[in-house]
PDB file of N, CA and C in Angstrom:
ATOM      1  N   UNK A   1      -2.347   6.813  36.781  1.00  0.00           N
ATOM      2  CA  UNK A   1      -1.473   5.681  36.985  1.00  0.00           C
ATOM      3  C   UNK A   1      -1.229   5.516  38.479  1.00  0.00           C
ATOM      4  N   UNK A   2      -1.724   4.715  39.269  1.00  0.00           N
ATOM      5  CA  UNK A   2      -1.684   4.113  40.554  1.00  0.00           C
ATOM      6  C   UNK A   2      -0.366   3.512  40.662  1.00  0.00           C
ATOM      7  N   UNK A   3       0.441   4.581  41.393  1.00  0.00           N
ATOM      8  CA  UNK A   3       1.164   4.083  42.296  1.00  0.00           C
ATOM      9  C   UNK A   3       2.733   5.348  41.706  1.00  0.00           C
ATOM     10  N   UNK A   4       2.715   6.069  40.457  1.00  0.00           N
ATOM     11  CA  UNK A   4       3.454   7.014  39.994  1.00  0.00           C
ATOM     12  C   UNK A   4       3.616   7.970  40.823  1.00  0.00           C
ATOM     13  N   UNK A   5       5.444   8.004  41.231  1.00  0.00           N
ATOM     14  CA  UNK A   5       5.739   9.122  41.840  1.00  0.00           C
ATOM     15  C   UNK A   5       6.312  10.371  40.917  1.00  0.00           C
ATOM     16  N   UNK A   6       6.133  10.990  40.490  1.00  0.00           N
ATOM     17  CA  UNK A   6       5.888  11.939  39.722  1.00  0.00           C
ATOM     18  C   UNK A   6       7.847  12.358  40.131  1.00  0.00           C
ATOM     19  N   UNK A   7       7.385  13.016  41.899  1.00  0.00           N
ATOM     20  CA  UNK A   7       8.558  13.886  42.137  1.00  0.00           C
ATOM     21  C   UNK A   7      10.069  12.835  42.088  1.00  0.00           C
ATOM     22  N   UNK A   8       9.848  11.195  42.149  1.00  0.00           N
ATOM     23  CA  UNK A   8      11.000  10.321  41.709  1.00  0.00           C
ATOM     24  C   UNK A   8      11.910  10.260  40.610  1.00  0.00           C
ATOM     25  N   UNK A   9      10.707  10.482  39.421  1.00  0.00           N
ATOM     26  CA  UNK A   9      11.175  10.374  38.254  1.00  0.00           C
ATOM     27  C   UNK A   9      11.844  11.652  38.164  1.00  0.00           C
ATOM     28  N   UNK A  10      11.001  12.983  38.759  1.00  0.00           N
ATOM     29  CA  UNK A  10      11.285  14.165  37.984  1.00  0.00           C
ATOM     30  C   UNK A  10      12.985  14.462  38.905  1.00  0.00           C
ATOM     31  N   UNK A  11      13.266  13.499  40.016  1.00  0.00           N
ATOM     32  CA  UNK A  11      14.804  13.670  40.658  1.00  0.00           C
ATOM     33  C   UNK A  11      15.313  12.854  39.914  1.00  0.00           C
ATOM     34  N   UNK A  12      15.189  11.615  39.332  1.00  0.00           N
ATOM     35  CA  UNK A  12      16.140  10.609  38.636  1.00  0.00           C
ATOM     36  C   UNK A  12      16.524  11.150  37.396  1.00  0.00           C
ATOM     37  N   UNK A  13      15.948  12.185  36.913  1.00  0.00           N
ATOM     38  CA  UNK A  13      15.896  13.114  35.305  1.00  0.00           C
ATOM     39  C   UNK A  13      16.768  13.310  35.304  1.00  0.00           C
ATOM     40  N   UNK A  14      16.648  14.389  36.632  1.00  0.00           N
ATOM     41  CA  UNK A  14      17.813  15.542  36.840  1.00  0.00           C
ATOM     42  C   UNK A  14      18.762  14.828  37.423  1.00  0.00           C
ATOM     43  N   UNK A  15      18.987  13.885  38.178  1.00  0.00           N
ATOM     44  CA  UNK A  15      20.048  13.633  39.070  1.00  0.00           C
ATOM     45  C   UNK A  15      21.634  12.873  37.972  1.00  0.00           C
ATOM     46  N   UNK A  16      20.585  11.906  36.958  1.00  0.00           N
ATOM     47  CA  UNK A  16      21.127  10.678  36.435  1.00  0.00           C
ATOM     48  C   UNK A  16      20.014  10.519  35.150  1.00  0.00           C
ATOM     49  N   UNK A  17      19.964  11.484  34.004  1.00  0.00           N
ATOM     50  CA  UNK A  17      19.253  11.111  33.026  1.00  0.00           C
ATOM     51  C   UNK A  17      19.480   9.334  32.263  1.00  0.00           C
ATOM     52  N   UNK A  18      20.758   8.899  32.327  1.00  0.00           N
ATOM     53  CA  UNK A  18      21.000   8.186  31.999  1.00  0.00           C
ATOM     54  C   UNK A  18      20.127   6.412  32.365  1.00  0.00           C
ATOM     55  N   UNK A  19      20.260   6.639  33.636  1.00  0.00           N
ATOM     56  CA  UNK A  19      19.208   6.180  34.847  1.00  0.00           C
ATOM     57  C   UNK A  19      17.895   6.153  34.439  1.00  0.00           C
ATOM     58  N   UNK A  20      17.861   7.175  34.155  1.00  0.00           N
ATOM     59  CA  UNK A  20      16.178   8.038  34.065  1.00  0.00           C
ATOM     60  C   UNK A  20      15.222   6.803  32.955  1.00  0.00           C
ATOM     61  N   UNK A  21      16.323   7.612  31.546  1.00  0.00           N
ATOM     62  CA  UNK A  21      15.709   6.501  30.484  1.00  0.00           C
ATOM     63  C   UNK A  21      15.875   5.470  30.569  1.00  0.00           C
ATOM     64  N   UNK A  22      16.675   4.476  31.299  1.00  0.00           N
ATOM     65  CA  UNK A  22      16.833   3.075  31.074  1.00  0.00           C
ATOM     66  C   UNK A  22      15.777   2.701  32.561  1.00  0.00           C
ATOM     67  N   UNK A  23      15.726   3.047  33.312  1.00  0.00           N
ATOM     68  CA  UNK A  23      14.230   3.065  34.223  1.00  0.00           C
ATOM     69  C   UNK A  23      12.834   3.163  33.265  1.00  0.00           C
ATOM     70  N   UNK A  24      12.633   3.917  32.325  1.00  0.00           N
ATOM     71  CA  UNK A  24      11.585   4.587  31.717  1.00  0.00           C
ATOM     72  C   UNK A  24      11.322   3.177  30.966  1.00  0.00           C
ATOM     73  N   UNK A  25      12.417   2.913  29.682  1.00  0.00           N
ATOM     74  CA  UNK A  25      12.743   2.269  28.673  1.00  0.00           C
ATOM     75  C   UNK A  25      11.893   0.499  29.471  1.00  0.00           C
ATOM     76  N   UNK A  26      12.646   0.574  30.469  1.00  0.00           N
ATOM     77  CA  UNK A  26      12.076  -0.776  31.179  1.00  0.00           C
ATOM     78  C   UNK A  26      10.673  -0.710  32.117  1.00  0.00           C
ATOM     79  N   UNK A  27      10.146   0.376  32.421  1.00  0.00           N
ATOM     80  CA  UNK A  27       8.616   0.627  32.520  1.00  0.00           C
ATOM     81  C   UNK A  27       7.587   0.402  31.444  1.00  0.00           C
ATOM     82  N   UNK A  28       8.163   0.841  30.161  1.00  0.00           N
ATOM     83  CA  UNK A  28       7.525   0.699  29.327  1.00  0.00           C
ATOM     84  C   UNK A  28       7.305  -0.395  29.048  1.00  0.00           C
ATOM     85  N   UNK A  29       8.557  -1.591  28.258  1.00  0.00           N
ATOM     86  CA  UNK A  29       8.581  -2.263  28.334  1.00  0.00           C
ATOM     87  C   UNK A  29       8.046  -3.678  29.382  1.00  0.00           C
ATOM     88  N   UNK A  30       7.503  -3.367  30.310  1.00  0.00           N
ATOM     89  CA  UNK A  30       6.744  -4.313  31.299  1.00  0.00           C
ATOM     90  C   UNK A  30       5.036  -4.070  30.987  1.00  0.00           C
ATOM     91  N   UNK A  31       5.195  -2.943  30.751  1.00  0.00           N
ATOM     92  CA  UNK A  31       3.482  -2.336  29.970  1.00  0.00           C
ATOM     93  C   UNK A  31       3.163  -3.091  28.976  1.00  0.00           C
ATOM     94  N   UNK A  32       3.818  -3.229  28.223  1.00  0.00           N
ATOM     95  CA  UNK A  32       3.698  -3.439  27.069  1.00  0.00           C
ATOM     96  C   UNK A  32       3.589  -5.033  27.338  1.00  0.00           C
ATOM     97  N   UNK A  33       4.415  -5.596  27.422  1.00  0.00           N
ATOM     98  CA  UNK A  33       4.792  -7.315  27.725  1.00  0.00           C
ATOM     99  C   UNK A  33       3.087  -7.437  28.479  1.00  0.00           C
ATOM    100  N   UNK A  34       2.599  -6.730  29.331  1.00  0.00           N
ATOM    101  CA  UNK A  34       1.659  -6.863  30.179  1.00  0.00           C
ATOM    102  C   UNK A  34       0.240  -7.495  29.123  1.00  0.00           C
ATOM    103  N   UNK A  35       0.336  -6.997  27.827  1.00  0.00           N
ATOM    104  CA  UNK A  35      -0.495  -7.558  27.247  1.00  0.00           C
ATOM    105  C   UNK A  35      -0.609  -8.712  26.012  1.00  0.00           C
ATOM    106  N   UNK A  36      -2.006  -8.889  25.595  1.00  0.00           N
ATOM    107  CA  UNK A  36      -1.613 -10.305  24.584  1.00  0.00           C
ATOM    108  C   UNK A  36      -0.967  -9.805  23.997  1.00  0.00           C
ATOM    109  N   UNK A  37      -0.264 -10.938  22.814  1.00  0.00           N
ATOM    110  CA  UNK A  37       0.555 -10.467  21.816  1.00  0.00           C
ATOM    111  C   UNK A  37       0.432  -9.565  20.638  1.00  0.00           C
ATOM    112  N   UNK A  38      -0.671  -9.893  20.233  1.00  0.00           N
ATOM    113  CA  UNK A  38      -1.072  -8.618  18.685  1.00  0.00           C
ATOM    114  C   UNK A  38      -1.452  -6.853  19.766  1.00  0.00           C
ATOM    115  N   UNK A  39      -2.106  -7.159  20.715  1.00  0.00           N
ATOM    116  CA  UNK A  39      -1.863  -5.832  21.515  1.00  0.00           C
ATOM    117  C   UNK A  39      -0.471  -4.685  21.319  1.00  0.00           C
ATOM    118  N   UNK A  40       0.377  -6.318  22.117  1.00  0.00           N
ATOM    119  CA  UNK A  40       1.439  -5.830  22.318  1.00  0.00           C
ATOM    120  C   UNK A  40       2.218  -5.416  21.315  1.00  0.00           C
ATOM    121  N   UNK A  41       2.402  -5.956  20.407  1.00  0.00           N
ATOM    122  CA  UNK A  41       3.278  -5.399  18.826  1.00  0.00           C
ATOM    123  C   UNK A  41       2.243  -4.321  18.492  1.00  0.00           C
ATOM    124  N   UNK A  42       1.137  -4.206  18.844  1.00  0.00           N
ATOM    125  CA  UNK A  42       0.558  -2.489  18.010  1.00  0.00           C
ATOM    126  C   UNK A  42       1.188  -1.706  19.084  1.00  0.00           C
ATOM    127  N   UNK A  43       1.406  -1.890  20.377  1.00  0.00           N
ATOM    128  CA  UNK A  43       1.615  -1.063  21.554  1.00  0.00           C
ATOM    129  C   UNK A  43       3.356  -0.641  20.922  1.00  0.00           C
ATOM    130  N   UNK A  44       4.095  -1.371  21.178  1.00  0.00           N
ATOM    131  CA  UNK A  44       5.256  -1.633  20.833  1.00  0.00           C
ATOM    132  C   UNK A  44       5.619  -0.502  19.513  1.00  0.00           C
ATOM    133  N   UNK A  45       5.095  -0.923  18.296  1.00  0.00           N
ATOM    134  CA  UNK A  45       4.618  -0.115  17.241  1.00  0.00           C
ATOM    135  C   UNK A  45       4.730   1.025  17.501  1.00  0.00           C
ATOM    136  N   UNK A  46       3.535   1.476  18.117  1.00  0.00           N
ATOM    137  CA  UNK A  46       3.291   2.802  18.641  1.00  0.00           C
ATOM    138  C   UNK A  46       4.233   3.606  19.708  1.00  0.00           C
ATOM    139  N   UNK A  47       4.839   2.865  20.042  1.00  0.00           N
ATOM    140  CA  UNK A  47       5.974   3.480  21.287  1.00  0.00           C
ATOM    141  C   UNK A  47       7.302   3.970  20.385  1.00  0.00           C
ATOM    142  N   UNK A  48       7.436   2.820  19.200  1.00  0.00           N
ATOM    143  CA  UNK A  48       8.935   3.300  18.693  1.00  0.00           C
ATOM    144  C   UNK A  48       8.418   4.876  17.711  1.00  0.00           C
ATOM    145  N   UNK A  49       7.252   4.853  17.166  1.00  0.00           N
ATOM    146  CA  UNK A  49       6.908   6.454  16.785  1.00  0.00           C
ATOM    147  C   UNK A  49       6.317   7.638  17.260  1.00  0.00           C
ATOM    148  N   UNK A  50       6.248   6.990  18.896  1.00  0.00           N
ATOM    149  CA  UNK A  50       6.600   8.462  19.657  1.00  0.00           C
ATOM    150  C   UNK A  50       8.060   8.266  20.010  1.00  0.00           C
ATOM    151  N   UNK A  51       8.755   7.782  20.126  1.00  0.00           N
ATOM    152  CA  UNK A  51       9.994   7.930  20.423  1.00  0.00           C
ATOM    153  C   UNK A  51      10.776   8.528  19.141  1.00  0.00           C
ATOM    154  N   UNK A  52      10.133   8.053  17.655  1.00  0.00           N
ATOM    155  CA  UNK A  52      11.072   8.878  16.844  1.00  0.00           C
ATOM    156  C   UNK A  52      10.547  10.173  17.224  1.00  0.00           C
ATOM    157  N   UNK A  53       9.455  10.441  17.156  1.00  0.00           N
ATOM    158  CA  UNK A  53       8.789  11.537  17.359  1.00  0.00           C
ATOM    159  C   UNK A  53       9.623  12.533  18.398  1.00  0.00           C
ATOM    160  N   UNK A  54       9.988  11.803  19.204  1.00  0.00           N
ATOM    161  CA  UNK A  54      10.170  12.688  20.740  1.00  0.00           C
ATOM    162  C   UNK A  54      11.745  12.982  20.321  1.00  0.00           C
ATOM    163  N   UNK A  55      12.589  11.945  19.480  1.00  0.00           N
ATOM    164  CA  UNK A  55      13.897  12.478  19.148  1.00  0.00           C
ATOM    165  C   UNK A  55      13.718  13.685  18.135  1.00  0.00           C
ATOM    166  N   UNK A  56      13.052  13.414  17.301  1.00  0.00           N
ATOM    167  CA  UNK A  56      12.921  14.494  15.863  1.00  0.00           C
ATOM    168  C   UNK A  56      12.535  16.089  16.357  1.00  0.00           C
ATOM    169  N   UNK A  57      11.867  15.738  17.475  1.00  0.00           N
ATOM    170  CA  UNK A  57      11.329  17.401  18.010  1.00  0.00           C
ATOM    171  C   UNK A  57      12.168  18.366  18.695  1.00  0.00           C
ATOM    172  N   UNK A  58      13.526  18.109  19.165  1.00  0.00           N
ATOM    173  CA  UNK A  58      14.147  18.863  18.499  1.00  0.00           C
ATOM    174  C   UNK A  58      14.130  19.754  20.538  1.00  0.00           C
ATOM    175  N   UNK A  59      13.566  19.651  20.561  1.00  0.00           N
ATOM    176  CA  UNK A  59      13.318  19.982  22.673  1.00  0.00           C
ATOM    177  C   UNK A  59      12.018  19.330  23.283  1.00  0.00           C
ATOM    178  N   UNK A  60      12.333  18.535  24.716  1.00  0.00           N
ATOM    179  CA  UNK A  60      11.031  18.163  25.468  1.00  0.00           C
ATOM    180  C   UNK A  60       9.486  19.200  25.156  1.00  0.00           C
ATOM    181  N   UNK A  61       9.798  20.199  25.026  1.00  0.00           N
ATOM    182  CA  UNK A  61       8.476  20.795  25.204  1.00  0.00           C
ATOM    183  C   UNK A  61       8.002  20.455  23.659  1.00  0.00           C
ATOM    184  N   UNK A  62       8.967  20.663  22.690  1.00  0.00           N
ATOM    185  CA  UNK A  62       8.313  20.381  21.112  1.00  0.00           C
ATOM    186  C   UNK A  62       8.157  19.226  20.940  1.00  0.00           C
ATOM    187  N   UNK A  63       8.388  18.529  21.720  1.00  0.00           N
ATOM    188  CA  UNK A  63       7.875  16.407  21.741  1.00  0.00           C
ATOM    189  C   UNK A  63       6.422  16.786  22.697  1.00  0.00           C
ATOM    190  N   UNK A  64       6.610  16.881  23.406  1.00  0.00           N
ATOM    191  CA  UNK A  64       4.844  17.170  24.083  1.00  0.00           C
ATOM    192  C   UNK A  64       4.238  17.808  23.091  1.00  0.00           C
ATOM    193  N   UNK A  65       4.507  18.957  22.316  1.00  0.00           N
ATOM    194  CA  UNK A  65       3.224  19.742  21.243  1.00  0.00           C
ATOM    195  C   UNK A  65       3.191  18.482  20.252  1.00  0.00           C
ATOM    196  N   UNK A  66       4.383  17.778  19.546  1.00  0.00           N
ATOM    197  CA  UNK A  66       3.804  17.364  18.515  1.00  0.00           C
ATOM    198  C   UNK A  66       2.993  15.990  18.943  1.00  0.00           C
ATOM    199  N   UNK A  67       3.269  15.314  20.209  1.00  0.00           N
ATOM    200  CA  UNK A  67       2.910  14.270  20.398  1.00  0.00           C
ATOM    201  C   UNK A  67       1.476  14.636  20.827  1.00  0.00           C
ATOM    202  N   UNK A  68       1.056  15.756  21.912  1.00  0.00           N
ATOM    203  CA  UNK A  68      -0.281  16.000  21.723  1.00  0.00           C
ATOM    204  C   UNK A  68      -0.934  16.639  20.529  1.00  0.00           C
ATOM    205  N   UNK A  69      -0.277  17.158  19.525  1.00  0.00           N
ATOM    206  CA  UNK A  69      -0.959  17.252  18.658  1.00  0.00           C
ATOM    207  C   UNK A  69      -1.409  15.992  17.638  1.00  0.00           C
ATOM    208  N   UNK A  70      -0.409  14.577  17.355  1.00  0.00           N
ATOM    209  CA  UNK A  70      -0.625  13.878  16.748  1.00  0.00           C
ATOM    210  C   UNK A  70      -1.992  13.150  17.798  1.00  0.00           C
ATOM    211  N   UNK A  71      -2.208  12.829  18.787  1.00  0.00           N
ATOM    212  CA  UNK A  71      -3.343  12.341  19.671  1.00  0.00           C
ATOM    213  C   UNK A  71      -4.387  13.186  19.117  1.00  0.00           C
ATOM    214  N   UNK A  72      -4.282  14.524  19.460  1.00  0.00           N
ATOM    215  CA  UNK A  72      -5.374  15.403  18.374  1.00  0.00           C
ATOM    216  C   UNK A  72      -5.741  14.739  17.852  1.00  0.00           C
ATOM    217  N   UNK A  73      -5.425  14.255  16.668  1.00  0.00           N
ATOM    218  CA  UNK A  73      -5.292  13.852  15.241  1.00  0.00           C
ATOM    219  C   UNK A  73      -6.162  12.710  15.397  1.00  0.00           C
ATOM    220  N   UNK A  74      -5.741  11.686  16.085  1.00  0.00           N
ATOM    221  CA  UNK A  74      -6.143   9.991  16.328  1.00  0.00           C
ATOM    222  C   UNK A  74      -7.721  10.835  16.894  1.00  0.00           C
ATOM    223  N   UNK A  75      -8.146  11.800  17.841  1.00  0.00           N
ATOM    224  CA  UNK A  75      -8.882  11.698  18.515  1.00  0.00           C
ATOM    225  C   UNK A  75     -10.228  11.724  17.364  1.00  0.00           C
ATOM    226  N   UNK A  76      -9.644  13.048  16.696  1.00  0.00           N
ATOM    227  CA  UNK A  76     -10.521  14.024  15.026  1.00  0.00           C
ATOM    228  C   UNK A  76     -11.177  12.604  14.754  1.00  0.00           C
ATOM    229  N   UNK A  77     -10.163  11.339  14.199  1.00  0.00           N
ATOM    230  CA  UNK A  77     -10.692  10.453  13.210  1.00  0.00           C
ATOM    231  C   UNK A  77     -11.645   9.412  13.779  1.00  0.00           C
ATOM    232  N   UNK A  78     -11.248   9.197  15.651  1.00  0.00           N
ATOM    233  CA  UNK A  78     -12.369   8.386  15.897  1.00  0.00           C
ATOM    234  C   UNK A  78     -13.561   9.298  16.476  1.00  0.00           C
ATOM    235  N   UNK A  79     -13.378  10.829  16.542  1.00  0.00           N
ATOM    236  CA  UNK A  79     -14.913  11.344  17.023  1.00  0.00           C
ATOM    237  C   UNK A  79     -15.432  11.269  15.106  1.00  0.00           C
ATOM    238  N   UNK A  80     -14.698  11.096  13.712  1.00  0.00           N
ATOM    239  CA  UNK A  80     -15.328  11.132  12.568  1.00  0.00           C
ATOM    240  C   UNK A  80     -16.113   9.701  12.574  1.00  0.00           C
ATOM    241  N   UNK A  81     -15.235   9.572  12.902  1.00  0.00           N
ATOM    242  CA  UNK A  81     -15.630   7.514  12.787  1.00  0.00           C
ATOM    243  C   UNK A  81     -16.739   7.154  13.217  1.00  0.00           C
ATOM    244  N   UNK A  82     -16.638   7.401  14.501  1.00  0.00           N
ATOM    245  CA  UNK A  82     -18.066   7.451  15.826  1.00  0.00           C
ATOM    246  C   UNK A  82     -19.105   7.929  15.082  1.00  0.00           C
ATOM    247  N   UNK A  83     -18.994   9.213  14.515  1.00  0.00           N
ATOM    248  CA  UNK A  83     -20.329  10.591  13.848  1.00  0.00           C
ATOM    249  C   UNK A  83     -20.961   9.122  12.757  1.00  0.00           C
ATOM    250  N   UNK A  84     -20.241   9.024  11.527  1.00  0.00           N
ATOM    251  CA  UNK A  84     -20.572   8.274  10.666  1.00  0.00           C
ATOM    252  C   UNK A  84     -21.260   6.511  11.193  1.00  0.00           C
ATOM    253  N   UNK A  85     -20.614   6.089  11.957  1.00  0.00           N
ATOM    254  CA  UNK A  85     -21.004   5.235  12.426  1.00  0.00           C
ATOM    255  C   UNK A  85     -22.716   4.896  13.073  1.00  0.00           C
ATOM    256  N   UNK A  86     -22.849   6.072  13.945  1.00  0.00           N
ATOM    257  CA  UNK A  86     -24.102   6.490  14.449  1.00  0.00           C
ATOM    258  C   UNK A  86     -24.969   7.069  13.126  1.00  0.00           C
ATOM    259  N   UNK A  87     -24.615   7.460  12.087  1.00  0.00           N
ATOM    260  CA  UNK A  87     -25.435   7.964  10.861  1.00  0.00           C
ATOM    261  C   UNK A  87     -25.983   6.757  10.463  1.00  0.00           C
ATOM    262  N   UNK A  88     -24.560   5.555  10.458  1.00  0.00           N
ATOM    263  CA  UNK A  88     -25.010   4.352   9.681  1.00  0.00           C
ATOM    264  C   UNK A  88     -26.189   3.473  10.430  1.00  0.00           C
ATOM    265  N   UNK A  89     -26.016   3.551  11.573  1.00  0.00           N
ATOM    266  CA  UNK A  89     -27.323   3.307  12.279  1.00  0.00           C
ATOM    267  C   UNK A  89     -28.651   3.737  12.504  1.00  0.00           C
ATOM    268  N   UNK A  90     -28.735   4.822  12.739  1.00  0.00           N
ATOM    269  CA  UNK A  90     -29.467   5.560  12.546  1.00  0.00           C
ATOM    270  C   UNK A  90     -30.227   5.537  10.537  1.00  0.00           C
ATOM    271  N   UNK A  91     -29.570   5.039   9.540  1.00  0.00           N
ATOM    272  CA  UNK A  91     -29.956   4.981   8.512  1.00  0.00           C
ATOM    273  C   UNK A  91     -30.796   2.925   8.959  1.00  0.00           C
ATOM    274  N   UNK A  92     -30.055   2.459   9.413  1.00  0.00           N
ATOM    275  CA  UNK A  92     -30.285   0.917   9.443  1.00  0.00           C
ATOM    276  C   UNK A  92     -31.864   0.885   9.961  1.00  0.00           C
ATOM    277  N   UNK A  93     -31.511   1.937  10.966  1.00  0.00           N
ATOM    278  CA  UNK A  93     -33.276   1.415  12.129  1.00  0.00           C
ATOM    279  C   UNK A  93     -34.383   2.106  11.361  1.00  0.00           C
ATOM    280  N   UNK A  94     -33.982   3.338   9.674  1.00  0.00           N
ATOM    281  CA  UNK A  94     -34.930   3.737   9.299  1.00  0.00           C
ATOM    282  C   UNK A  94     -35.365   2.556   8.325  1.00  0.00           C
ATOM    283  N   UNK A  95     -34.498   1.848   7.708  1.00  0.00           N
ATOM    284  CA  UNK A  95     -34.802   0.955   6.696  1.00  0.00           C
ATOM    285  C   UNK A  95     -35.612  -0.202   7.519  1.00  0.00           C
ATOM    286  N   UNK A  96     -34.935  -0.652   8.591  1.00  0.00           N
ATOM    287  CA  UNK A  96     -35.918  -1.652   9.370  1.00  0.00           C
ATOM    288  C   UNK A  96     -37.043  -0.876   9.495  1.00  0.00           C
ATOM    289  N   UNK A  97     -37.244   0.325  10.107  1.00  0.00           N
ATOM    290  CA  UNK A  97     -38.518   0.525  10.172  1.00  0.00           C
ATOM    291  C   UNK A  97     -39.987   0.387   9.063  1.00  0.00           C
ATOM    292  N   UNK A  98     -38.707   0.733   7.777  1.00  0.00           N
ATOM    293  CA  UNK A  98     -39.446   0.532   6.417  1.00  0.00           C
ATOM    294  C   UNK A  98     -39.965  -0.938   6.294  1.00  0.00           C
ATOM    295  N   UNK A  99     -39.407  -1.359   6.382  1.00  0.00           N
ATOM    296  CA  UNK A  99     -39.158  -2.987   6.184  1.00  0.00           C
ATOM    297  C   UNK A  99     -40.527  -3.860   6.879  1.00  0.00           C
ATOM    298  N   UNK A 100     -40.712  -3.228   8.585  1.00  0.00           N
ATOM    299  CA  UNK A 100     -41.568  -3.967   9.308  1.00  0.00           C
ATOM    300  C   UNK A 100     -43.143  -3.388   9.145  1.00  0.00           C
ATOM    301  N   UNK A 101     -43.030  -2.014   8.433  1.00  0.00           N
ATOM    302  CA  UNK A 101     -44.466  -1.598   7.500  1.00  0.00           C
ATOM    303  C   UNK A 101     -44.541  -1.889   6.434  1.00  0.00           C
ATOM    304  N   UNK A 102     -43.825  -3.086   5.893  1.00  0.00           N
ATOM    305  CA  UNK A 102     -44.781  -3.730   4.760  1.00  0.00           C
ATOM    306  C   UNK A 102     -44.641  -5.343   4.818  1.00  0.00           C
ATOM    307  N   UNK A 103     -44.419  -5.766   5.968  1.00  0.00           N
ATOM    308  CA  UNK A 103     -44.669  -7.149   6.647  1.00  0.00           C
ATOM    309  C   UNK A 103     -46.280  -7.286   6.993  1.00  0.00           C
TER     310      UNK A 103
END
């Protein structure tokens, strides 16, 4: 992210959490607005269930495990997706191949 000061945020945390999230809350929110609309409501979507997420976990560090573990998760189904996908092709160019030896 071009232009993130890392050590800003990590003083506005500590200084004025209060600050912190309503800074954050309205970063996000400009991200989000930043794109078309059906984008934006999946983006949107997706922000309010890491945020339940990040309340339900119970401490910052157990919102980072479960939130990188749920990305895990998303990653599993599109490297499955991808695998099968490339099978289905790989089946397509054998049938074309069938196809153009008996033309």
């Amino acid at each position: 992210m071009a232009g993130f000061d890392f050590d800003h945020w990590c003083d506005l945390a500590k200084r004025d959490p209060a600050a912190f999230f309503h800074a954050r809350h309205r970063l996000i929110e400009r991200f989000i607005e930043s794109h078309p609309a059906p984008q934006a409501r999946r983006l949107r979507e997706m922000q309010a269930f890491i945020d339940c997420v990040r309340v339900s976990s119970g401490t910052p560090m157990g919102a980072v495990r479960n939130i990188a573990g749920l990305m895990q998760e998303r990653l599993d189904v599109l490297r499955r997706k991808g695998a099968e996908l490339n099978a289905a092709g790989e089946r397509l160019k054998e049938m074309m191949h069938r196809l153009e030896e008996h033309i």
